[in-house]
PDB file of N, CA and C in Angstrom:
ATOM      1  N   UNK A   1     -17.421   3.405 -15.101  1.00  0.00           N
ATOM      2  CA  UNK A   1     -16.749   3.774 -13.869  1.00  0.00           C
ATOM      3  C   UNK A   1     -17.601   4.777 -13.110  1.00  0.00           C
ATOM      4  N   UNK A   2     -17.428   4.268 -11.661  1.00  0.00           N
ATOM      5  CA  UNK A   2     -18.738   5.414 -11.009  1.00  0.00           C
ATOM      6  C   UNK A   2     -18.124   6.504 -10.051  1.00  0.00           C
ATOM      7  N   UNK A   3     -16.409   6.300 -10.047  1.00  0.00           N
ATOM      8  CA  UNK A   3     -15.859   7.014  -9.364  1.00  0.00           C
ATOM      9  C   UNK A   3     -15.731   6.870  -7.807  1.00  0.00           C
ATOM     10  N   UNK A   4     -16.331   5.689  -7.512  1.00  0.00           N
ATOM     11  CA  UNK A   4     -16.235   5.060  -6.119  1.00  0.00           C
ATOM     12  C   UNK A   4     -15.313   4.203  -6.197  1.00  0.00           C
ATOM     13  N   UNK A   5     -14.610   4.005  -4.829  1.00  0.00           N
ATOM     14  CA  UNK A   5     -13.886   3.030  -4.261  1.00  0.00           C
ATOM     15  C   UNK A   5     -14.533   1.533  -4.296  1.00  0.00           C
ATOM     16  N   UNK A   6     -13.577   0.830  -4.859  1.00  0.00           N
ATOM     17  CA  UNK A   6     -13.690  -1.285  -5.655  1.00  0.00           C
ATOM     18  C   UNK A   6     -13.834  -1.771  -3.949  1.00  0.00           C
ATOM     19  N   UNK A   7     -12.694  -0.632  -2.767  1.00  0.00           N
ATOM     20  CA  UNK A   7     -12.104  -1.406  -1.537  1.00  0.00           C
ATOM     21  C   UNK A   7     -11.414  -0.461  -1.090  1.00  0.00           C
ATOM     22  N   UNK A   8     -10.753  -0.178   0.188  1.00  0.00           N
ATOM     23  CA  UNK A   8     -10.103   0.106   0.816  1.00  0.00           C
ATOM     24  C   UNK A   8      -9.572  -1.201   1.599  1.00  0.00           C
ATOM     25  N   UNK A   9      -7.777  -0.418   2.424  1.00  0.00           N
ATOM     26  CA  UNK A   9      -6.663  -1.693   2.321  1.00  0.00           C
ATOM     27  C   UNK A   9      -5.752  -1.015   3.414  1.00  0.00           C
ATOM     28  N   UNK A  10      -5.559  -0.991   4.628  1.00  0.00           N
ATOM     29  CA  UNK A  10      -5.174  -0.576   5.197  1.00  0.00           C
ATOM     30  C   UNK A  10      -3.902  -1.213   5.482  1.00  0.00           C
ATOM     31  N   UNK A  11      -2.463  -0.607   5.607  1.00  0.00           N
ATOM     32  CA  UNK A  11      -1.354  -0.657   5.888  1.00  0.00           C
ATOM     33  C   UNK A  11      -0.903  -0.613   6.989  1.00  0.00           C
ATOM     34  N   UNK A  12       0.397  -1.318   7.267  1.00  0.00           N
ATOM     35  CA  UNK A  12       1.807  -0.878   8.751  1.00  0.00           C
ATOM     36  C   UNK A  12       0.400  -1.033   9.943  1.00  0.00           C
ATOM     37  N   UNK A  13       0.742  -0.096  10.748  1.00  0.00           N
ATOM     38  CA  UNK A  13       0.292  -0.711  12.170  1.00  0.00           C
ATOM     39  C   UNK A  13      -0.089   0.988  13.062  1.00  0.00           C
ATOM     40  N   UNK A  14       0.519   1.450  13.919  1.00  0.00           N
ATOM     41  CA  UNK A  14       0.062   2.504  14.836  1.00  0.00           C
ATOM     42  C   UNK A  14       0.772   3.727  14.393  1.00  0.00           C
ATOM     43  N   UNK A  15       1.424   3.633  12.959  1.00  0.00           N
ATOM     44  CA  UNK A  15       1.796   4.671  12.767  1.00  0.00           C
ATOM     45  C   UNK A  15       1.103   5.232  11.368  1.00  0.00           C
ATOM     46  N   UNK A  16       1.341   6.670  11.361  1.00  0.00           N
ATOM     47  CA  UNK A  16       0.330   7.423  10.190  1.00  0.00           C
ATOM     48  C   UNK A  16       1.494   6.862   8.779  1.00  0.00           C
ATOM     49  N   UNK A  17       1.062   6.140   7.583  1.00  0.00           N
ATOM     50  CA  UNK A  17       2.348   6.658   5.888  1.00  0.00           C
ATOM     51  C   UNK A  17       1.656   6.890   5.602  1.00  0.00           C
ATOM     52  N   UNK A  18       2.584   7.859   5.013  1.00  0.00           N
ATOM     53  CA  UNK A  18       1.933   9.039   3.146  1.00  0.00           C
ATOM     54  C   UNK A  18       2.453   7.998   2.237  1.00  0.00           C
ATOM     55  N   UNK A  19       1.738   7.512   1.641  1.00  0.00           N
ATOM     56  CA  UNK A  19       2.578   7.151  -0.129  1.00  0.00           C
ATOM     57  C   UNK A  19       2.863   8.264  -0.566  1.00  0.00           C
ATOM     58  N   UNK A  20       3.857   8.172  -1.355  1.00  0.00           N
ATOM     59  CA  UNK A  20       5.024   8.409  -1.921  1.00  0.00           C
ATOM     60  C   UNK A  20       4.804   8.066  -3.726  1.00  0.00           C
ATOM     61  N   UNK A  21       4.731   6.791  -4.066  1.00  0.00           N
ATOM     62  CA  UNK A  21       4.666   6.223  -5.142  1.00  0.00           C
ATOM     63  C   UNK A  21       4.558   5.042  -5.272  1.00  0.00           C
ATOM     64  N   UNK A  22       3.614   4.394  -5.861  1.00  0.00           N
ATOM     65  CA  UNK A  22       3.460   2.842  -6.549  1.00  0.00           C
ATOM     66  C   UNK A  22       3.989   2.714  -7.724  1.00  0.00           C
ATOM     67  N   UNK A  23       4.361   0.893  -7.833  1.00  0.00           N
ATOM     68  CA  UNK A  23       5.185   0.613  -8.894  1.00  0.00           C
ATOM     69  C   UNK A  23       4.572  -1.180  -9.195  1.00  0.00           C
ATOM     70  N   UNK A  24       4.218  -1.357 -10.463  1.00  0.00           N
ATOM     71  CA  UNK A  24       3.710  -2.795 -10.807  1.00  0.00           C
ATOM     72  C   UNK A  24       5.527  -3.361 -10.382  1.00  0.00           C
ATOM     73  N   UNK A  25       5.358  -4.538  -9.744  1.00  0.00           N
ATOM     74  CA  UNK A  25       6.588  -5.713  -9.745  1.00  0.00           C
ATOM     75  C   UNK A  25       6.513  -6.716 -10.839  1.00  0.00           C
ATOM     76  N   UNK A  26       7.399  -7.261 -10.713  1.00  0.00           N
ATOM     77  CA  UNK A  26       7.620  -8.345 -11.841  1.00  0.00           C
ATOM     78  C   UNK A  26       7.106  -9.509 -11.602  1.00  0.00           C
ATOM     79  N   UNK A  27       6.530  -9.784 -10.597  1.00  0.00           N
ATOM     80  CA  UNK A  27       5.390 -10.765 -10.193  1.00  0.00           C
ATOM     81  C   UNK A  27       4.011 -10.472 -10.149  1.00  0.00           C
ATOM     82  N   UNK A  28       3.611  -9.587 -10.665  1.00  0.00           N
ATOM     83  CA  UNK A  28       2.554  -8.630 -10.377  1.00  0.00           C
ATOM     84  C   UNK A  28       1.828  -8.487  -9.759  1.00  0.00           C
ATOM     85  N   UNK A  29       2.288  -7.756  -8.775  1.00  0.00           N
ATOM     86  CA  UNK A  29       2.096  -7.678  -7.942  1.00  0.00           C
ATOM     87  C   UNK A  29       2.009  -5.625  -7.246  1.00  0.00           C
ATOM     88  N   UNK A  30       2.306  -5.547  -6.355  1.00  0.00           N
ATOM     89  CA  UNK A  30       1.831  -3.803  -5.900  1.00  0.00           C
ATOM     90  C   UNK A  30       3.228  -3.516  -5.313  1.00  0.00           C
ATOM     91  N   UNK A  31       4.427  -2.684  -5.416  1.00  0.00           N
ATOM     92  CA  UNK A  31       4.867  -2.053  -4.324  1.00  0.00           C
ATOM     93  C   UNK A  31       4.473  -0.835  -4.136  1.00  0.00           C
ATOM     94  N   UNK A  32       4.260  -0.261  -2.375  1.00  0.00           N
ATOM     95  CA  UNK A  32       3.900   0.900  -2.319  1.00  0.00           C
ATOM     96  C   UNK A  32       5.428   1.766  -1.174  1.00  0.00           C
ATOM     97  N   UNK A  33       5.648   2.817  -1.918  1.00  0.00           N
ATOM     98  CA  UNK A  33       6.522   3.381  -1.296  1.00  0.00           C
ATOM     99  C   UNK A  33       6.114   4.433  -0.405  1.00  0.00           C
ATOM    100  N   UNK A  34       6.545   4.900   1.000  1.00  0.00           N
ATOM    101  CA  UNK A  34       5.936   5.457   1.309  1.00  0.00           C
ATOM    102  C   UNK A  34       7.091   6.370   2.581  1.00  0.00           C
ATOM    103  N   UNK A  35       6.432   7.458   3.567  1.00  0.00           N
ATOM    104  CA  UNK A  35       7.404   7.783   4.132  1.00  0.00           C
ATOM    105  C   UNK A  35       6.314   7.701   5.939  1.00  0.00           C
ATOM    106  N   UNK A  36       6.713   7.557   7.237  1.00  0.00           N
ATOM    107  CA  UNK A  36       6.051   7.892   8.591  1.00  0.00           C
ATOM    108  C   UNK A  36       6.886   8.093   9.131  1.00  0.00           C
ATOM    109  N   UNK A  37       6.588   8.935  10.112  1.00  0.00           N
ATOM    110  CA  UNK A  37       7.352   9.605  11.511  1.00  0.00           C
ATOM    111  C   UNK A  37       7.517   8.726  12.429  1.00  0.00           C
ATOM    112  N   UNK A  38       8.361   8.376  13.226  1.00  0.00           N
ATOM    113  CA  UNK A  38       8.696   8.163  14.583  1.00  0.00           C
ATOM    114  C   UNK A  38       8.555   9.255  15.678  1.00  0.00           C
ATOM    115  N   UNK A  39       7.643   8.879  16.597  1.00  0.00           N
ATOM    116  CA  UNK A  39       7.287  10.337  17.756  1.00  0.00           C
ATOM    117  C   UNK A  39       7.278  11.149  17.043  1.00  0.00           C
ATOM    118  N   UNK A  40       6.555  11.427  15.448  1.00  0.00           N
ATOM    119  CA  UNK A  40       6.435  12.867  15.114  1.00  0.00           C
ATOM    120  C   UNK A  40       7.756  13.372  14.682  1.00  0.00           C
ATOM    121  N   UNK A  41       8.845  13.196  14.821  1.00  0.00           N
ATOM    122  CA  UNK A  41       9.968  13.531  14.655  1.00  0.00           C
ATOM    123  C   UNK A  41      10.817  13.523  13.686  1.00  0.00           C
ATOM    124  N   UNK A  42      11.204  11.629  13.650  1.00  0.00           N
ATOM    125  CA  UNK A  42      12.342  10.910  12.918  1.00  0.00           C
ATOM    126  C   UNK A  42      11.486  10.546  11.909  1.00  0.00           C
ATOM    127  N   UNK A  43      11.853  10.879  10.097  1.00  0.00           N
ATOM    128  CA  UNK A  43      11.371  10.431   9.827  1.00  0.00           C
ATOM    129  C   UNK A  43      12.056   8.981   8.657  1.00  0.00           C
ATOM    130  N   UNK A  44      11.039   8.128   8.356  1.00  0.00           N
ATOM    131  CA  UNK A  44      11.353   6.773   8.144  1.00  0.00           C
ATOM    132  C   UNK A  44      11.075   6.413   6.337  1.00  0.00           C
ATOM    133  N   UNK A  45      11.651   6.287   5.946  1.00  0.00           N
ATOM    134  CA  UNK A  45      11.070   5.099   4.437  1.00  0.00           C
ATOM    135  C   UNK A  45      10.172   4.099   4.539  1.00  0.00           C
ATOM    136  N   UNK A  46       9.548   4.008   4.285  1.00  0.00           N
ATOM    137  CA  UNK A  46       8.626   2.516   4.582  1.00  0.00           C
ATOM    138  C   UNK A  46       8.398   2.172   3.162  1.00  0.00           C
ATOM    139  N   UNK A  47       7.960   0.581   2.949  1.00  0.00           N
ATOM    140  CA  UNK A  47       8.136  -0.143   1.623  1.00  0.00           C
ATOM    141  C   UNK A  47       6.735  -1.490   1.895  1.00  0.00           C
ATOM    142  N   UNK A  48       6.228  -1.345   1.353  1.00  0.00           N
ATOM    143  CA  UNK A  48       4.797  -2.208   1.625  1.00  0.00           C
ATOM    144  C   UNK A  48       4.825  -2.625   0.112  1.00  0.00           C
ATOM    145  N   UNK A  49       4.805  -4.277  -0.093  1.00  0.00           N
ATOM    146  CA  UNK A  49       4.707  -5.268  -0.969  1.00  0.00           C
ATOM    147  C   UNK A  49       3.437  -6.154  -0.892  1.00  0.00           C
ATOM    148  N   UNK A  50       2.491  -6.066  -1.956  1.00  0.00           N
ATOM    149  CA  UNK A  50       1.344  -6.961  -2.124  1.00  0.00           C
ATOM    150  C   UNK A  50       2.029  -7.639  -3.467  1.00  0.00           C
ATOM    151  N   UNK A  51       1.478  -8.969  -2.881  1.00  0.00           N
ATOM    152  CA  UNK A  51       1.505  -9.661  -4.212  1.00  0.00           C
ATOM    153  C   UNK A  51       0.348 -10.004  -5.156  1.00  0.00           C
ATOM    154  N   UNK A  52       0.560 -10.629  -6.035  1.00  0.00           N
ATOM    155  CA  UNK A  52      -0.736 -10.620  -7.065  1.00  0.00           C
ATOM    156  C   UNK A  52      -1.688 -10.913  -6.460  1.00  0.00           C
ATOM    157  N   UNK A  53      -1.590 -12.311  -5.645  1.00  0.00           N
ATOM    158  CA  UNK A  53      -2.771 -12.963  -5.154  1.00  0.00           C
ATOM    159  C   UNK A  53      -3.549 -11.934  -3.949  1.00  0.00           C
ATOM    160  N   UNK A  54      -2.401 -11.629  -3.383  1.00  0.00           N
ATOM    161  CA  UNK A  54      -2.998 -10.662  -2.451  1.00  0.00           C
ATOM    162  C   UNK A  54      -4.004  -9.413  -3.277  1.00  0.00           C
ATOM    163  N   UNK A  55      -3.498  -8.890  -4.097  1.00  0.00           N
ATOM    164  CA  UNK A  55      -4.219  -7.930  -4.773  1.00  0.00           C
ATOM    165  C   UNK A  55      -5.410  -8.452  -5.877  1.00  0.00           C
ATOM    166  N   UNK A  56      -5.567  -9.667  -5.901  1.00  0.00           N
ATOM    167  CA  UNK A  56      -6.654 -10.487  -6.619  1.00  0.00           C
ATOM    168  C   UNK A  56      -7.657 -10.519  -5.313  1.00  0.00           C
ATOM    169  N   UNK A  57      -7.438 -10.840  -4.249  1.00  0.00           N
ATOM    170  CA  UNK A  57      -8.292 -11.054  -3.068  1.00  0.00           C
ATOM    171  C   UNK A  57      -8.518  -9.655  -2.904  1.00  0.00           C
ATOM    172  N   UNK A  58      -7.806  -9.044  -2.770  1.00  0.00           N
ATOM    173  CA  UNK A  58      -8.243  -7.654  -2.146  1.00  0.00           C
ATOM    174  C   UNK A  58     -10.039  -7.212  -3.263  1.00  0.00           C
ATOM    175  N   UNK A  59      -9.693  -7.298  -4.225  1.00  0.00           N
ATOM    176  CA  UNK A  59     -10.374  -6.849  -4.892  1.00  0.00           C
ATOM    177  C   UNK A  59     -12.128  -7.545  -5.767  1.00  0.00           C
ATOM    178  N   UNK A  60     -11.614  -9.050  -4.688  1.00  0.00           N
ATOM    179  CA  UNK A  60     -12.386  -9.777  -5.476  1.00  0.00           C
ATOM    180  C   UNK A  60     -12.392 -10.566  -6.580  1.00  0.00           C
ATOM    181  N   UNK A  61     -11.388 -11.082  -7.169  1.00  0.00           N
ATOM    182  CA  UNK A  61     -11.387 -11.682  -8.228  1.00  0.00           C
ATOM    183  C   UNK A  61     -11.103 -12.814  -7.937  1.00  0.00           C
ATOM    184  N   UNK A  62     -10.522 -13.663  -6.830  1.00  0.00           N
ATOM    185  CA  UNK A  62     -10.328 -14.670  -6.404  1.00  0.00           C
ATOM    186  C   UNK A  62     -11.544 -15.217  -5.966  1.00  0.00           C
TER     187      UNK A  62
END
């Protein structure tokens, strides 16, 4: 291990999330939990789901 990044994977759209916490699914797959603001303000839950294949591509193994 060289301590570098396999990839980067960018999420959601024009707004800033913090993760929160990841969790393997039962398809294995990625959920990422996370929280972003509305106008800075309101803030929101957000829930971002990769699935296996998706996370096989991401990384190259496909």
């Amino acid at each position: 291990s060289t301590g570098s990044y396999l990839a980067v994977k960018y999420l959601g759209d024009i707004h800033i999330y913090e993760a929160a916490g990841l969790i393997d699914t039962e398809d294995g797959g990625l959920a990422i939990l996370g929280t972003t603001y509305v106008t800075g303000l309101l803030g929101r839950i957000c829930l971002f789901k990769l699935s296996k294949a998706e996370l096989e591509a991401f990384v190259g193994l496909q």
